[in-house]
Each structure stands twice: as C-alpha cells, then as structure tokens.
PDB file of N, CA and C in Angstrom:
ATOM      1  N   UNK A   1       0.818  -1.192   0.000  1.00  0.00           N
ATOM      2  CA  UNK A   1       0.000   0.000   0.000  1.00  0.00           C
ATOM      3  C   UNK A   1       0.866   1.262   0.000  1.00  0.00           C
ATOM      4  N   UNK A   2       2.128   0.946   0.308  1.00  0.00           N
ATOM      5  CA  UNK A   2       2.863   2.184   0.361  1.00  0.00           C
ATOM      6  C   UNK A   2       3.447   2.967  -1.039  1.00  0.00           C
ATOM      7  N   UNK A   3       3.582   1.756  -1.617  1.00  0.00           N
ATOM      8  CA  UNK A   3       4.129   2.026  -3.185  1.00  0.00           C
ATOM      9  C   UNK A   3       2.929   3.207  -3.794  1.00  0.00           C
ATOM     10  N   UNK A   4       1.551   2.354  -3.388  1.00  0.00           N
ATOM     11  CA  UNK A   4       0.044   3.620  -4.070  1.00  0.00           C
ATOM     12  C   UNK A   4       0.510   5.062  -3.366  1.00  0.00           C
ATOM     13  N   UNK A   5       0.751   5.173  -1.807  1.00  0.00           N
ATOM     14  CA  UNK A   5       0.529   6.670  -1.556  1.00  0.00           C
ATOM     15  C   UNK A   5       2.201   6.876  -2.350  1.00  0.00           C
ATOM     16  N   UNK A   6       3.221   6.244  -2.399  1.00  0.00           N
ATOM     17  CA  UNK A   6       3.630   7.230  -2.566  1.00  0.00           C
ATOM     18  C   UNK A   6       3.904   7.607  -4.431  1.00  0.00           C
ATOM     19  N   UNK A   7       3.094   6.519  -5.188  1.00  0.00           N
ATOM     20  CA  UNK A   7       3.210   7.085  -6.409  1.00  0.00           C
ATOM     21  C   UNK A   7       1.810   8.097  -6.517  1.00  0.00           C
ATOM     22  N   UNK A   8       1.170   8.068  -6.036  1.00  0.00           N
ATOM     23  CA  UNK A   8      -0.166   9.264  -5.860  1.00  0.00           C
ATOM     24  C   UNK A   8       0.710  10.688  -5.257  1.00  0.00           C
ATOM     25  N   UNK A   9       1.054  10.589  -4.336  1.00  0.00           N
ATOM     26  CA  UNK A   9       2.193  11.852  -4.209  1.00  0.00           C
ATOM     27  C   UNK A   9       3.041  12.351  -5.431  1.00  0.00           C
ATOM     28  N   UNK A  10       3.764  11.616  -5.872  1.00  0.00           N
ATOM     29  CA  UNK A  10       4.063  12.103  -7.259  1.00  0.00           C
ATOM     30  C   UNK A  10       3.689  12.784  -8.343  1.00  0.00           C
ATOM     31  N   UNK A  11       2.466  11.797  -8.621  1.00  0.00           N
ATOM     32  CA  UNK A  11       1.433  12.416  -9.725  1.00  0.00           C
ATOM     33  C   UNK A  11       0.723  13.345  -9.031  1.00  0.00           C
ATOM     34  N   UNK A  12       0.424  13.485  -8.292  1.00  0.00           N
ATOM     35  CA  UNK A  12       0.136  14.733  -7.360  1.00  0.00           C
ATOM     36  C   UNK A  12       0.939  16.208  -7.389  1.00  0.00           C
ATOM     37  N   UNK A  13       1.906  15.704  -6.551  1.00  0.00           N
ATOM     38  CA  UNK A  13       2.776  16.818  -6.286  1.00  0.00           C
ATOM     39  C   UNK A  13       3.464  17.800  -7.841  1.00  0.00           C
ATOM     40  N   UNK A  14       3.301  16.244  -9.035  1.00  0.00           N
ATOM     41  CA  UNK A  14       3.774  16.966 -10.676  1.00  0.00           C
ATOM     42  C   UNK A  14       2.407  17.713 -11.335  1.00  0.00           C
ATOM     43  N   UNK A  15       1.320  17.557 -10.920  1.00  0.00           N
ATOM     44  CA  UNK A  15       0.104  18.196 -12.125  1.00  0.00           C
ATOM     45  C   UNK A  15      -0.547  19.299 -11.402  1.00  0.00           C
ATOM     46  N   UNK A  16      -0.751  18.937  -9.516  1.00  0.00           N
ATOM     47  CA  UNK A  16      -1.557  19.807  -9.335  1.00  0.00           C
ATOM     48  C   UNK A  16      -1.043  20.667  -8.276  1.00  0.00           C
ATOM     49  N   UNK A  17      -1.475  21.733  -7.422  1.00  0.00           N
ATOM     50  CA  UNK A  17      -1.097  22.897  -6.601  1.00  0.00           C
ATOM     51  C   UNK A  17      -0.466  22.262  -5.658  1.00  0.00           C
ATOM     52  N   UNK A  18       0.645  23.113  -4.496  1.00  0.00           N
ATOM     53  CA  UNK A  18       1.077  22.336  -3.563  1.00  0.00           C
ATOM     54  C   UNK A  18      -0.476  21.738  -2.549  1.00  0.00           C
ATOM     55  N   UNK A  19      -1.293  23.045  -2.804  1.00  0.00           N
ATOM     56  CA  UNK A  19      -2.066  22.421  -1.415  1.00  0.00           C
ATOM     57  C   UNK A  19      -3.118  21.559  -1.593  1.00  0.00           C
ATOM     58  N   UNK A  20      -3.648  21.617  -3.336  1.00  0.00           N
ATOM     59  CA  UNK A  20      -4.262  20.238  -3.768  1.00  0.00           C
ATOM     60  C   UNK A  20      -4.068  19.111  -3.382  1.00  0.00           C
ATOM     61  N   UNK A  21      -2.980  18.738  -3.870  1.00  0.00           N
ATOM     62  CA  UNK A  21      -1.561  17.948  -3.875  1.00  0.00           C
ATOM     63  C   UNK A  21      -1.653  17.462  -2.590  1.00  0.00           C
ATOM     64  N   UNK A  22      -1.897  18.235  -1.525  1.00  0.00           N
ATOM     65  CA  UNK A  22      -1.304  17.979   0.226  1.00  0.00           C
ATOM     66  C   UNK A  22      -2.710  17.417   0.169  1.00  0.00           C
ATOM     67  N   UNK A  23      -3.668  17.596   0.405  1.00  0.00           N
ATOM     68  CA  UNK A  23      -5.293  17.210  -0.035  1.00  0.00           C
ATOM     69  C   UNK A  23      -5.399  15.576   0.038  1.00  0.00           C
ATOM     70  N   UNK A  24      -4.933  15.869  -1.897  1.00  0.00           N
ATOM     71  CA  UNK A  24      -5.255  14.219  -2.632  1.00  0.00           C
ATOM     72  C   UNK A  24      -4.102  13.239  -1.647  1.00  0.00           C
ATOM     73  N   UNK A  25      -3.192  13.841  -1.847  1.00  0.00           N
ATOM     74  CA  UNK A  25      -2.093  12.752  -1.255  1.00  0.00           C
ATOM     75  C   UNK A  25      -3.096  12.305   0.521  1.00  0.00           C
ATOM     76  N   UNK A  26      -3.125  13.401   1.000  1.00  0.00           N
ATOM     77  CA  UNK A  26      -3.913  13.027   2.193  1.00  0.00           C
ATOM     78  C   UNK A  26      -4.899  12.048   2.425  1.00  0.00           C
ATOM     79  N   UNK A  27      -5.896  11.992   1.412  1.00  0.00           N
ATOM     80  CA  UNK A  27      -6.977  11.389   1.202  1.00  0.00           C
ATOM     81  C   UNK A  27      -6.381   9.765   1.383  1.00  0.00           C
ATOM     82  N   UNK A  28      -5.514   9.699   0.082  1.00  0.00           N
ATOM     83  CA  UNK A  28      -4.943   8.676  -0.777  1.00  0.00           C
ATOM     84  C   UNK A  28      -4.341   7.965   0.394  1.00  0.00           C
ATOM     85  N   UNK A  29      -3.792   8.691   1.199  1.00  0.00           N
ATOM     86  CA  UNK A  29      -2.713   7.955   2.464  1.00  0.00           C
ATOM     87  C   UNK A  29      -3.911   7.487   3.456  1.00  0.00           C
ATOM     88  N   UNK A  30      -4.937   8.291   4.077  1.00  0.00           N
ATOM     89  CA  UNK A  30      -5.904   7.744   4.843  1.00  0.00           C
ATOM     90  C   UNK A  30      -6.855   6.631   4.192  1.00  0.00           C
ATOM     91  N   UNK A  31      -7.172   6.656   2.559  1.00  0.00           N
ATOM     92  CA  UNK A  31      -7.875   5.707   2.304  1.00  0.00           C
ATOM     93  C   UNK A  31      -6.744   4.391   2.476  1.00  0.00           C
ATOM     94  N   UNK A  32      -5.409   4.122   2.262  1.00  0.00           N
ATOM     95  CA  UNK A  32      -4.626   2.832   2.510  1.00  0.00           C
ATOM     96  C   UNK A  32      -4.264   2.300   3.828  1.00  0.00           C
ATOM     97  N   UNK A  33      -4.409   3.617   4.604  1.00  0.00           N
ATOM     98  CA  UNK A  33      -4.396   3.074   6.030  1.00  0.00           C
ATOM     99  C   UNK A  33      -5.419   2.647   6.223  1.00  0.00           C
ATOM    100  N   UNK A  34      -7.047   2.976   5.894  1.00  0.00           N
ATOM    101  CA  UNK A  34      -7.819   2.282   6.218  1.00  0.00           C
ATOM    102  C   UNK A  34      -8.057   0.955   6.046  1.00  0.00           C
ATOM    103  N   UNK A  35      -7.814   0.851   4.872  1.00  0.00           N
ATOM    104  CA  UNK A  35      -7.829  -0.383   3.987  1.00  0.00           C
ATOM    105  C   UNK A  35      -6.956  -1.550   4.731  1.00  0.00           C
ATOM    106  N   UNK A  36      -5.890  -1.307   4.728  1.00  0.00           N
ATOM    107  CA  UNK A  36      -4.815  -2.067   6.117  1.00  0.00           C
ATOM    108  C   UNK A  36      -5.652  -2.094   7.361  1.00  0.00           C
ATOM    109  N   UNK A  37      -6.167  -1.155   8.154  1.00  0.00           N
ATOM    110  CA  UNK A  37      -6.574  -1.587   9.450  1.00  0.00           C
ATOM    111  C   UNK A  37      -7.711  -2.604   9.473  1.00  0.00           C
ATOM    112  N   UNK A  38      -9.184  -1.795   8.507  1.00  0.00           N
ATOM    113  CA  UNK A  38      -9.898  -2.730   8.102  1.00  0.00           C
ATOM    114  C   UNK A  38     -10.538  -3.257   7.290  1.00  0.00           C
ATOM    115  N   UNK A  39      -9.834  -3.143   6.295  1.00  0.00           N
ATOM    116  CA  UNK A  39     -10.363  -3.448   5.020  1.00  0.00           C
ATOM    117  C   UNK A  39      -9.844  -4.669   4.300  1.00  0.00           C
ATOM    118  N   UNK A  40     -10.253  -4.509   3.198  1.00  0.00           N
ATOM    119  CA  UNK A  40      -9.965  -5.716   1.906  1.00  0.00           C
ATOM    120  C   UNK A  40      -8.384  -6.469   2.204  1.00  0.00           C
ATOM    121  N   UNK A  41      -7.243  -5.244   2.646  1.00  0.00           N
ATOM    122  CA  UNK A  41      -5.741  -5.303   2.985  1.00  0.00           C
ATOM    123  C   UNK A  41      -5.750  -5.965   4.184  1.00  0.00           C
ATOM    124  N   UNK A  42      -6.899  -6.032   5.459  1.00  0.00           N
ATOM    125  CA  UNK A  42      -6.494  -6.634   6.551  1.00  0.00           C
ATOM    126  C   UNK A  42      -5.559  -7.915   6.737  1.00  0.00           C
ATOM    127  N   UNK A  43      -5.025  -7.651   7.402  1.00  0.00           N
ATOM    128  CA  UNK A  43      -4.421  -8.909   8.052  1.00  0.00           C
ATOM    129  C   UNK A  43      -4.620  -9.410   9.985  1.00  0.00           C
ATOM    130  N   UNK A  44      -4.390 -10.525   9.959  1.00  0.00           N
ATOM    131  CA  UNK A  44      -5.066 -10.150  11.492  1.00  0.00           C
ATOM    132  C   UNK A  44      -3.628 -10.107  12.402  1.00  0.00           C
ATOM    133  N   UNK A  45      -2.967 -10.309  11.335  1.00  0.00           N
ATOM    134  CA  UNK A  45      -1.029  -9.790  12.266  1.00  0.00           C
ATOM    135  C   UNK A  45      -1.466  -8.419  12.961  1.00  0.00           C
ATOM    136  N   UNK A  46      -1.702  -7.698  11.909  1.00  0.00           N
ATOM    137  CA  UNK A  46      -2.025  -6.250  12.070  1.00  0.00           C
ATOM    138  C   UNK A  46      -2.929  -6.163  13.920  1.00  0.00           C
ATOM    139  N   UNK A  47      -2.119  -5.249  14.518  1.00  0.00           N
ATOM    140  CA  UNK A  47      -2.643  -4.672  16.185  1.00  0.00           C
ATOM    141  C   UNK A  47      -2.796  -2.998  15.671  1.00  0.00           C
ATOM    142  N   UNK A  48      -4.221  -2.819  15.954  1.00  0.00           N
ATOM    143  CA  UNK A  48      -4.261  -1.425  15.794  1.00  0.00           C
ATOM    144  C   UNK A  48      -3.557  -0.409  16.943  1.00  0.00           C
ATOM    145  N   UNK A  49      -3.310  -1.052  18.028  1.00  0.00           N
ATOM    146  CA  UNK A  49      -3.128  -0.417  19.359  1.00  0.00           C
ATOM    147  C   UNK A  49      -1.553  -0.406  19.353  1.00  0.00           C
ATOM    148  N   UNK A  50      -0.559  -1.041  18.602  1.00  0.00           N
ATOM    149  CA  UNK A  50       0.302  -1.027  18.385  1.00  0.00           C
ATOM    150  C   UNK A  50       1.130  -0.033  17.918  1.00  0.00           C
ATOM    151  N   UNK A  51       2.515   0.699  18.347  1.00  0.00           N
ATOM    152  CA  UNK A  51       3.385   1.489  17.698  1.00  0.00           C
ATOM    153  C   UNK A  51       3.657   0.947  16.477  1.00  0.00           C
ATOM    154  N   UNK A  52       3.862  -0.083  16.495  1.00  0.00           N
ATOM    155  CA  UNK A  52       4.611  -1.201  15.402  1.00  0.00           C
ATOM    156  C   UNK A  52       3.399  -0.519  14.288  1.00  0.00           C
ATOM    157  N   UNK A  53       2.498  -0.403  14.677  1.00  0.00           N
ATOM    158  CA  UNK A  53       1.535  -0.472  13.133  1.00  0.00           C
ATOM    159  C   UNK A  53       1.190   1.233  12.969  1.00  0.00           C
ATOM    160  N   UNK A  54       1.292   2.068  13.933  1.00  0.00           N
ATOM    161  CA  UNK A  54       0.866   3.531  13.390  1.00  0.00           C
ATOM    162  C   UNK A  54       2.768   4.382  12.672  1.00  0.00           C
ATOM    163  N   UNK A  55       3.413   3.885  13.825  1.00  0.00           N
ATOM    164  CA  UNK A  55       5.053   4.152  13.095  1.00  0.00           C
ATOM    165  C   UNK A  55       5.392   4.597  11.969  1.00  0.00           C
ATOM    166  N   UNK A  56       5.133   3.493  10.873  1.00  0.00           N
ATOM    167  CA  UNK A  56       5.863   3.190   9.893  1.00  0.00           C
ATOM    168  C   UNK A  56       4.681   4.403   8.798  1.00  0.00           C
ATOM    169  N   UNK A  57       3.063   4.095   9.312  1.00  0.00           N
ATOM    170  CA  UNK A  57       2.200   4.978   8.513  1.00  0.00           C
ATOM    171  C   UNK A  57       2.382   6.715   8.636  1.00  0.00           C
ATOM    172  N   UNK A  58       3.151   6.944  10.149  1.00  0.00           N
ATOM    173  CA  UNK A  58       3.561   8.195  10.349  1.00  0.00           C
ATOM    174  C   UNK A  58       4.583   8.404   9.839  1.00  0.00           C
ATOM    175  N   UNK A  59       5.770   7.872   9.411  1.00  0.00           N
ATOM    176  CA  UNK A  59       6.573   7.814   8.838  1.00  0.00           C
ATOM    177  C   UNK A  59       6.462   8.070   7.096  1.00  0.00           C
ATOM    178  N   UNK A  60       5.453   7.281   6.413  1.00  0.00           N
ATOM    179  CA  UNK A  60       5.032   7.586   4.696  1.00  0.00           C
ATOM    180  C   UNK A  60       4.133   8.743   4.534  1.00  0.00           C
ATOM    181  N   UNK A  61       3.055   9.098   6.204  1.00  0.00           N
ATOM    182  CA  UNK A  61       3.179  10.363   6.329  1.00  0.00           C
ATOM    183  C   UNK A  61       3.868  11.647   5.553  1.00  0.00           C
ATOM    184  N   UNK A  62       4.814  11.632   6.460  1.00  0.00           N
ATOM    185  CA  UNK A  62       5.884  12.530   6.054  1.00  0.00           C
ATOM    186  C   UNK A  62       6.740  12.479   5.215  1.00  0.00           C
ATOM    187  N   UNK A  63       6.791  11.096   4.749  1.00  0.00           N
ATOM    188  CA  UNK A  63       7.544  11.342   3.298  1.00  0.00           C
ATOM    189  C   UNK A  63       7.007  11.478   2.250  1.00  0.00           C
ATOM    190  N   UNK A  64       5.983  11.449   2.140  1.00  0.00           N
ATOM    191  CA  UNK A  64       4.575  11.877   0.818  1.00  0.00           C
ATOM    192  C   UNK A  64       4.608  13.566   1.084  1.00  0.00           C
ATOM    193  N   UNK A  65       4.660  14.256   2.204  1.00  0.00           N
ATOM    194  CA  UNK A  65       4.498  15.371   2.731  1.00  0.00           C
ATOM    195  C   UNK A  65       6.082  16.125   1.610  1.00  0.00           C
ATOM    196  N   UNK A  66       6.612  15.388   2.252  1.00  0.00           N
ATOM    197  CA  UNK A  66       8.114  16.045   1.940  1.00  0.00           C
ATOM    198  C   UNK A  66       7.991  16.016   0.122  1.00  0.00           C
ATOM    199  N   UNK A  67       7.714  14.358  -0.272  1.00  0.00           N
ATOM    200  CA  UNK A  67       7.810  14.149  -1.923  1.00  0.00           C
ATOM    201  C   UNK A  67       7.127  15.782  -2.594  1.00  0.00           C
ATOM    202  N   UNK A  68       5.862  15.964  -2.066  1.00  0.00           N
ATOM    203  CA  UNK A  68       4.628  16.728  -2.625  1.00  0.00           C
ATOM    204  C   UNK A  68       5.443  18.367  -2.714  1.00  0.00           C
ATOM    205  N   UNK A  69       5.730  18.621  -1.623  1.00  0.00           N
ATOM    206  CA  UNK A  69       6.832  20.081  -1.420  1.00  0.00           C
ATOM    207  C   UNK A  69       8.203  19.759  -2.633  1.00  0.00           C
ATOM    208  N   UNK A  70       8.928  18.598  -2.344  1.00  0.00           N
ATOM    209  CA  UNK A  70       9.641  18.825  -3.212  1.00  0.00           C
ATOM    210  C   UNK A  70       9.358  18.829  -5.309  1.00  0.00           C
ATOM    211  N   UNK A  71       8.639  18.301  -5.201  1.00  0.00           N
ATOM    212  CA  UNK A  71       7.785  18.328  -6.245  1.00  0.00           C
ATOM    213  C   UNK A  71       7.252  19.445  -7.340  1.00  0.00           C
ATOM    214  N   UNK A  72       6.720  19.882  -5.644  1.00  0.00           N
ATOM    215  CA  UNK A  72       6.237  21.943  -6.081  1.00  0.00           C
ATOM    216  C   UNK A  72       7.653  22.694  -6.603  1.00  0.00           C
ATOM    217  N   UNK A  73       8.779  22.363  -5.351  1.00  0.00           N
ATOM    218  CA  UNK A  73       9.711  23.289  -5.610  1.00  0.00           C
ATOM    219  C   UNK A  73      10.412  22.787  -6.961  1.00  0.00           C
ATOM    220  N   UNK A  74      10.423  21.561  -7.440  1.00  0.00           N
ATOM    221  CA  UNK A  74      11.163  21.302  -8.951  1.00  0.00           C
ATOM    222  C   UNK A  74      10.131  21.585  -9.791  1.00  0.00           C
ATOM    223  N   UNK A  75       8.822  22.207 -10.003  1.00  0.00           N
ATOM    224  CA  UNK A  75       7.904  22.812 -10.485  1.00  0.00           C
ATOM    225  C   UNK A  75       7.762  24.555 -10.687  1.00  0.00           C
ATOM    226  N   UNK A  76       8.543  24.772  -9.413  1.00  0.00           N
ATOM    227  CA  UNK A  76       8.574  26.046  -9.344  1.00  0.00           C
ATOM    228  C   UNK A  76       9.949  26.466  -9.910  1.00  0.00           C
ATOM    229  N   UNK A  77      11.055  25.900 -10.025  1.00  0.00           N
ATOM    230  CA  UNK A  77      12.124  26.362 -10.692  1.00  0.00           C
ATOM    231  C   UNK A  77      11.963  25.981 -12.201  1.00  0.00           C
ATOM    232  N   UNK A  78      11.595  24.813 -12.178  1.00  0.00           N
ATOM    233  CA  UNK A  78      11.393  24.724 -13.815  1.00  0.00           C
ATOM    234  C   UNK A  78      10.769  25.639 -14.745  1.00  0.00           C
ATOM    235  N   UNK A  79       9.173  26.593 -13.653  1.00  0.00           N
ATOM    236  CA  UNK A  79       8.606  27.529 -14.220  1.00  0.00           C
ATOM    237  C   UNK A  79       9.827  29.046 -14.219  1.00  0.00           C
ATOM    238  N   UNK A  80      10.772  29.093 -13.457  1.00  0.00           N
ATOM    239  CA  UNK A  80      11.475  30.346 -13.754  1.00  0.00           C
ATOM    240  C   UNK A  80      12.217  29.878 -14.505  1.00  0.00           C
ATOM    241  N   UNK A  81      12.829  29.218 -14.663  1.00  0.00           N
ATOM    242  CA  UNK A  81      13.991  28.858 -16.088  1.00  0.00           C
ATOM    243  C   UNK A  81      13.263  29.080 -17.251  1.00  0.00           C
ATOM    244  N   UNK A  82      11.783  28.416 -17.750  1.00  0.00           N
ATOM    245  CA  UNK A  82      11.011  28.738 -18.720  1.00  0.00           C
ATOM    246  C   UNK A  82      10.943  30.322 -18.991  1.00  0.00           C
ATOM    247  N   UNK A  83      10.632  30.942 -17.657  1.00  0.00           N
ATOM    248  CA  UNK A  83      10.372  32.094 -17.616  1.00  0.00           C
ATOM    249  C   UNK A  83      11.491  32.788 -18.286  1.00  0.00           C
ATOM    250  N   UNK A  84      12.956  32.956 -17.776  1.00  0.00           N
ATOM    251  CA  UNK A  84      14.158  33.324 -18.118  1.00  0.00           C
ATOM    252  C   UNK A  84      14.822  32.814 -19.345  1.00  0.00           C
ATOM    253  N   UNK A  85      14.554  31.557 -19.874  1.00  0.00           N
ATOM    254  CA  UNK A  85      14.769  31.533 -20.943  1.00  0.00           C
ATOM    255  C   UNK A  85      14.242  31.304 -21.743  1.00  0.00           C
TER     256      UNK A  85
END
C-alpha cells in the first residue's frame, strides 16, 4: 500500500497545486491506512493499538508530505527557467 501513496504523491505533487496535492495525497494515504486496518488489505497480524503499526504509517506520512513540497519546488524552478529563458 505504500508504493500507491507514494506514487499518488508524485502524480500529485507533478500536475496539481502544492495544497491540492497535500489534499489528494492526504486522502490517498488515509484511504490505505484504512484499507490495512480494516479493510480488503487486513491482516489479522495487524494490532491497531500497536506502535509497530501507526510508526511506519507516520513515517510515509511525512515522506509523501516532503515528496509533494519537493515536487512543487522542482515545479517552481522549472517555471522560472522557462520564464528566463
């Protein structure tokens, strides 16, 4: 499930606004966590009450967060180079 948020961050963070972008990716990350806790993805390994299991989702968190910003900013220089040259 991690591979989806973080290629949705991508295509995200390349077509649409940063704060769209922060939005969809958001959505996209809460609909796979759901899906893992209780959905179609369950497993019954899975402890919701567990560090072991919120950790790693706080963790793709913030790196979808980070992808989406960096994204904007290679969006935003690409638009001044266009601009300048």
């Amino acid at each position: 499930m991690d591979i989806v948020v973080i290629a949705a961050a991508i295509v995200a963070g390349l077509l649409l606004s940063r704060t769209r972008a922060l939005v969809v990716t958001g959505l996209v990350w809460a609909g796979a966590l759901a899906m893992v806790a209780w959905g179609p993805a369950h497993n019954s390994n899975v402890h919701l009450d567990s560090i072991g299991f919120w950790a790693p989702w706080g963790v793709v968190a913030v790196l979808v967060a980070g992808i989406v910003y960096g994204c904007s900013a290679l969006r935003a220089r690409r638009d001044r180079n266009v601009a300048l040259g």
